[in-house]
C-alpha atoms as a PDB file:
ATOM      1  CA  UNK A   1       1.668 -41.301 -22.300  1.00  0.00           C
ATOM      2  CA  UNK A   2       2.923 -37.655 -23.691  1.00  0.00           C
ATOM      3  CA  UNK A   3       0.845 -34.595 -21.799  1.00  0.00           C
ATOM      4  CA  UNK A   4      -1.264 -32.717 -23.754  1.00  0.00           C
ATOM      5  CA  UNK A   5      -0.828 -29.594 -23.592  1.00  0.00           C
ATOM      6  CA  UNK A   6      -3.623 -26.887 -24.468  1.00  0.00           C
ATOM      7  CA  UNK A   7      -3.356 -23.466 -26.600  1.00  0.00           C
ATOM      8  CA  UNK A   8      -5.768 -20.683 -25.435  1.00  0.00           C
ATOM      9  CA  UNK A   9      -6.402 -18.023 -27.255  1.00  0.00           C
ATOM     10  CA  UNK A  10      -4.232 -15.007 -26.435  1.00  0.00           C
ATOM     11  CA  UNK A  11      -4.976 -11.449 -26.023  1.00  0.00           C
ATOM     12  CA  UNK A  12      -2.665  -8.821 -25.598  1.00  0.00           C
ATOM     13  CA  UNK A  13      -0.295 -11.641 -24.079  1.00  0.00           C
ATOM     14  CA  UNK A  14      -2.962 -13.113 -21.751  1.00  0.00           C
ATOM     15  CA  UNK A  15      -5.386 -16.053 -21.912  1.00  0.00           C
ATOM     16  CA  UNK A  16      -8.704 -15.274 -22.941  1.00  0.00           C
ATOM     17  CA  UNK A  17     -11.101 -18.220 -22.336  1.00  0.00           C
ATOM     18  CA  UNK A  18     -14.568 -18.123 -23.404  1.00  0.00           C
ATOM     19  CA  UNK A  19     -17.317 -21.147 -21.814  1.00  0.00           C
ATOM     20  CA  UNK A  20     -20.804 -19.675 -23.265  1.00  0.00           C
ATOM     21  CA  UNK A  21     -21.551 -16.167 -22.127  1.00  0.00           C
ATOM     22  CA  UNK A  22     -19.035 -16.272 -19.742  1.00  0.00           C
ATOM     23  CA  UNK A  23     -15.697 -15.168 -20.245  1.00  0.00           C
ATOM     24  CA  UNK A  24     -12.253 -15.189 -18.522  1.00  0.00           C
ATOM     25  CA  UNK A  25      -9.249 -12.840 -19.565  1.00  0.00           C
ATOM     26  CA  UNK A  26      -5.825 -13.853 -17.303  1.00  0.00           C
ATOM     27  CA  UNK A  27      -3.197 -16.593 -16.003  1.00  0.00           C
ATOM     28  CA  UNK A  28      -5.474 -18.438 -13.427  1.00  0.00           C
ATOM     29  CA  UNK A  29      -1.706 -18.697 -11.812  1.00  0.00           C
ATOM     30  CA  UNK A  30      -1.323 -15.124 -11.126  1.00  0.00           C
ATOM     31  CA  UNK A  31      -3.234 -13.517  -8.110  1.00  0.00           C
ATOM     32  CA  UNK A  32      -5.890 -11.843 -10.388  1.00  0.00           C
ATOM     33  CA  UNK A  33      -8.575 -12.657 -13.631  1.00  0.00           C
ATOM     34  CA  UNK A  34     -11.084 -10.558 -15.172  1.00  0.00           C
ATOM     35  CA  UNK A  35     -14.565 -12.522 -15.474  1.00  0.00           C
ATOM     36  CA  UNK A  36     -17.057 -10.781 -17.958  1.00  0.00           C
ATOM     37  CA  UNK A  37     -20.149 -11.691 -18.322  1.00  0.00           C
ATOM     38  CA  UNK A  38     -22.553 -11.537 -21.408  1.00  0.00           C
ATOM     39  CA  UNK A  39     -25.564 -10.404 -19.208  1.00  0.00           C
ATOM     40  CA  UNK A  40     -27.484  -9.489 -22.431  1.00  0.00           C
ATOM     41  CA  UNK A  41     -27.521  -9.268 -26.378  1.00  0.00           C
ATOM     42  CA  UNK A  42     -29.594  -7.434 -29.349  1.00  0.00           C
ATOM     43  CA  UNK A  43     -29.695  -8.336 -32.420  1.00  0.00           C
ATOM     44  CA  UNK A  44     -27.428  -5.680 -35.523  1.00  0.00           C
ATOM     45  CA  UNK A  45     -28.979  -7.502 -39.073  1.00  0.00           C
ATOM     46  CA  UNK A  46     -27.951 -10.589 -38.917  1.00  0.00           C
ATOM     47  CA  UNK A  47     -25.489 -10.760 -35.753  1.00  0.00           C
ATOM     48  CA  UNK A  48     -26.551 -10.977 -31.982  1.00  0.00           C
ATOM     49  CA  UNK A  49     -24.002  -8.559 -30.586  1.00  0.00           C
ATOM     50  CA  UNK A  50     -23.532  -8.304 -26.359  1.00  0.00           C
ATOM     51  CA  UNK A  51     -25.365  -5.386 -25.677  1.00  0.00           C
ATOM     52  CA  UNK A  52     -24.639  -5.700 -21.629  1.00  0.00           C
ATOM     53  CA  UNK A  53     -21.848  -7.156 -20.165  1.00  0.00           C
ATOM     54  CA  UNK A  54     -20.586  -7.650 -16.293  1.00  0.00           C
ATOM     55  CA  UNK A  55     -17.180  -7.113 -15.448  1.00  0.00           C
ATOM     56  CA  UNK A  56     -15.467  -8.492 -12.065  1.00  0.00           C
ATOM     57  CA  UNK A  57     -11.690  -7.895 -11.028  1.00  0.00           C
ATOM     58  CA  UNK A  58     -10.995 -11.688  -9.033  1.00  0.00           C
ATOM     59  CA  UNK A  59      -8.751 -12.523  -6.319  1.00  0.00           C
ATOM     60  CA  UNK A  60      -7.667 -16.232  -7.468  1.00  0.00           C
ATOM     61  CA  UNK A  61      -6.846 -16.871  -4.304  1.00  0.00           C
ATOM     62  CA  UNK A  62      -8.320 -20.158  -3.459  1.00  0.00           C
ATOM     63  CA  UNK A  63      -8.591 -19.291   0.263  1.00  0.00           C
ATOM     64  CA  UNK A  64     -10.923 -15.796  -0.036  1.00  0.00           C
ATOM     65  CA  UNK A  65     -14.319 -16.719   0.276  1.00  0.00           C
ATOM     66  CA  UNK A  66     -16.036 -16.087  -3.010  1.00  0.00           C
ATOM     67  CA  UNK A  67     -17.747 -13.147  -2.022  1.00  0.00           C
ATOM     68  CA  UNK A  68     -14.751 -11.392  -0.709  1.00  0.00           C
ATOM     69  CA  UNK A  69     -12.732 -12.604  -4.528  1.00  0.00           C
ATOM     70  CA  UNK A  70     -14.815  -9.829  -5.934  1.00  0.00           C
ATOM     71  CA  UNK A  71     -12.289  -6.572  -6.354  1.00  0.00           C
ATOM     72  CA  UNK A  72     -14.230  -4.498  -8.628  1.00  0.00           C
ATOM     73  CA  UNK A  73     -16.811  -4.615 -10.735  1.00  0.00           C
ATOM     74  CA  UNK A  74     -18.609  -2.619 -13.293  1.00  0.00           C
ATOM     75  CA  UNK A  75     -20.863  -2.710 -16.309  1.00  0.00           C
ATOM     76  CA  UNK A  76     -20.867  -1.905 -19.677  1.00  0.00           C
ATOM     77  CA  UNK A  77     -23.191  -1.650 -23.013  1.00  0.00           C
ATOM     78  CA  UNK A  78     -20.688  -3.755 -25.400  1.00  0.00           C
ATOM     79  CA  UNK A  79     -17.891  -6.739 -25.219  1.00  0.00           C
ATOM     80  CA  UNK A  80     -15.450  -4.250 -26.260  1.00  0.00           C
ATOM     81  CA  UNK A  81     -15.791  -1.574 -23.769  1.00  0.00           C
ATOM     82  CA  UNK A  82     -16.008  -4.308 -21.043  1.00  0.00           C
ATOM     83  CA  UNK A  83     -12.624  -5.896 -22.281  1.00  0.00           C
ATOM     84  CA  UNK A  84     -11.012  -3.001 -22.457  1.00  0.00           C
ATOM     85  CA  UNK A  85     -11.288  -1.442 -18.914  1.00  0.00           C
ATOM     86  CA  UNK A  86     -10.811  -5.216 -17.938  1.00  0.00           C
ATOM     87  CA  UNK A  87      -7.607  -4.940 -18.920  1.00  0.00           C
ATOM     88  CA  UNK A  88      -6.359  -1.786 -17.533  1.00  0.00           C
ATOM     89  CA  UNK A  89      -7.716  -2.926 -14.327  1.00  0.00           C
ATOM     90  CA  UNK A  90      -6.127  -6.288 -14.809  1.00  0.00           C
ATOM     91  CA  UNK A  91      -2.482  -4.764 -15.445  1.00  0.00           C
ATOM     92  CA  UNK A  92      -3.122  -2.085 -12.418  1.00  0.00           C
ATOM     93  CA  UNK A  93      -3.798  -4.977 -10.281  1.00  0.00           C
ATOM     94  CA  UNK A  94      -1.148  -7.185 -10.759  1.00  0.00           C
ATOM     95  CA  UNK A  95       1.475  -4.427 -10.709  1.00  0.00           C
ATOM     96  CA  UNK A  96       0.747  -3.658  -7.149  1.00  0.00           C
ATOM     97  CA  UNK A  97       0.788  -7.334  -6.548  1.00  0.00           C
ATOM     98  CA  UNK A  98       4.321  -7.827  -6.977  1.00  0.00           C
END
């Protein structure tokens, strides 16, 4: 029986996996992941837009107690800004990883 073999969607050359308002940005296979969660949302006309949104630098490793996975975390008033610093604190971290 052939594998099947699933596409996420990719941003800025990561994975970026969405499972209702939670969402994960990374390679589950490298040390780190940014988890951001849609903590709340307000409606702009017609679209409900995340108007708060958690963001936690993880530790993947699957022997640091989940408490301890938590790097960083932060808060921010919109999906964008939240992605964004993700990111740069998703790149810092796995640079001084290696």
């Amino acid at each position: 029986m052939a594998e099947a073999k699933t596409e996420f969607f990719q941003y800025k050359g990561k994975p970026l996996v969405r499972c209702g308002d939670i969402l994960y940005y990374g390679d589950m296979r490298e040390r780190y992941v940014i988890k951001l969660t849609i903590k709340s949302k307000a409606k702009q006309g017609e679209l409900e837009m995340a108007d708060k949104v958690s963001i936690q630098l993880l530790n993947t490793d699957p022997d640091v107690s989940p408490r301890k996975a938590i790097v960083k975390s932060s808060e921010k008033s919109n999906l964008f800004q939240a992605i964004d610093i993700g990111e740069v604190w998703l790149q810092k971290a796995l640079k001084s990883a290696v």
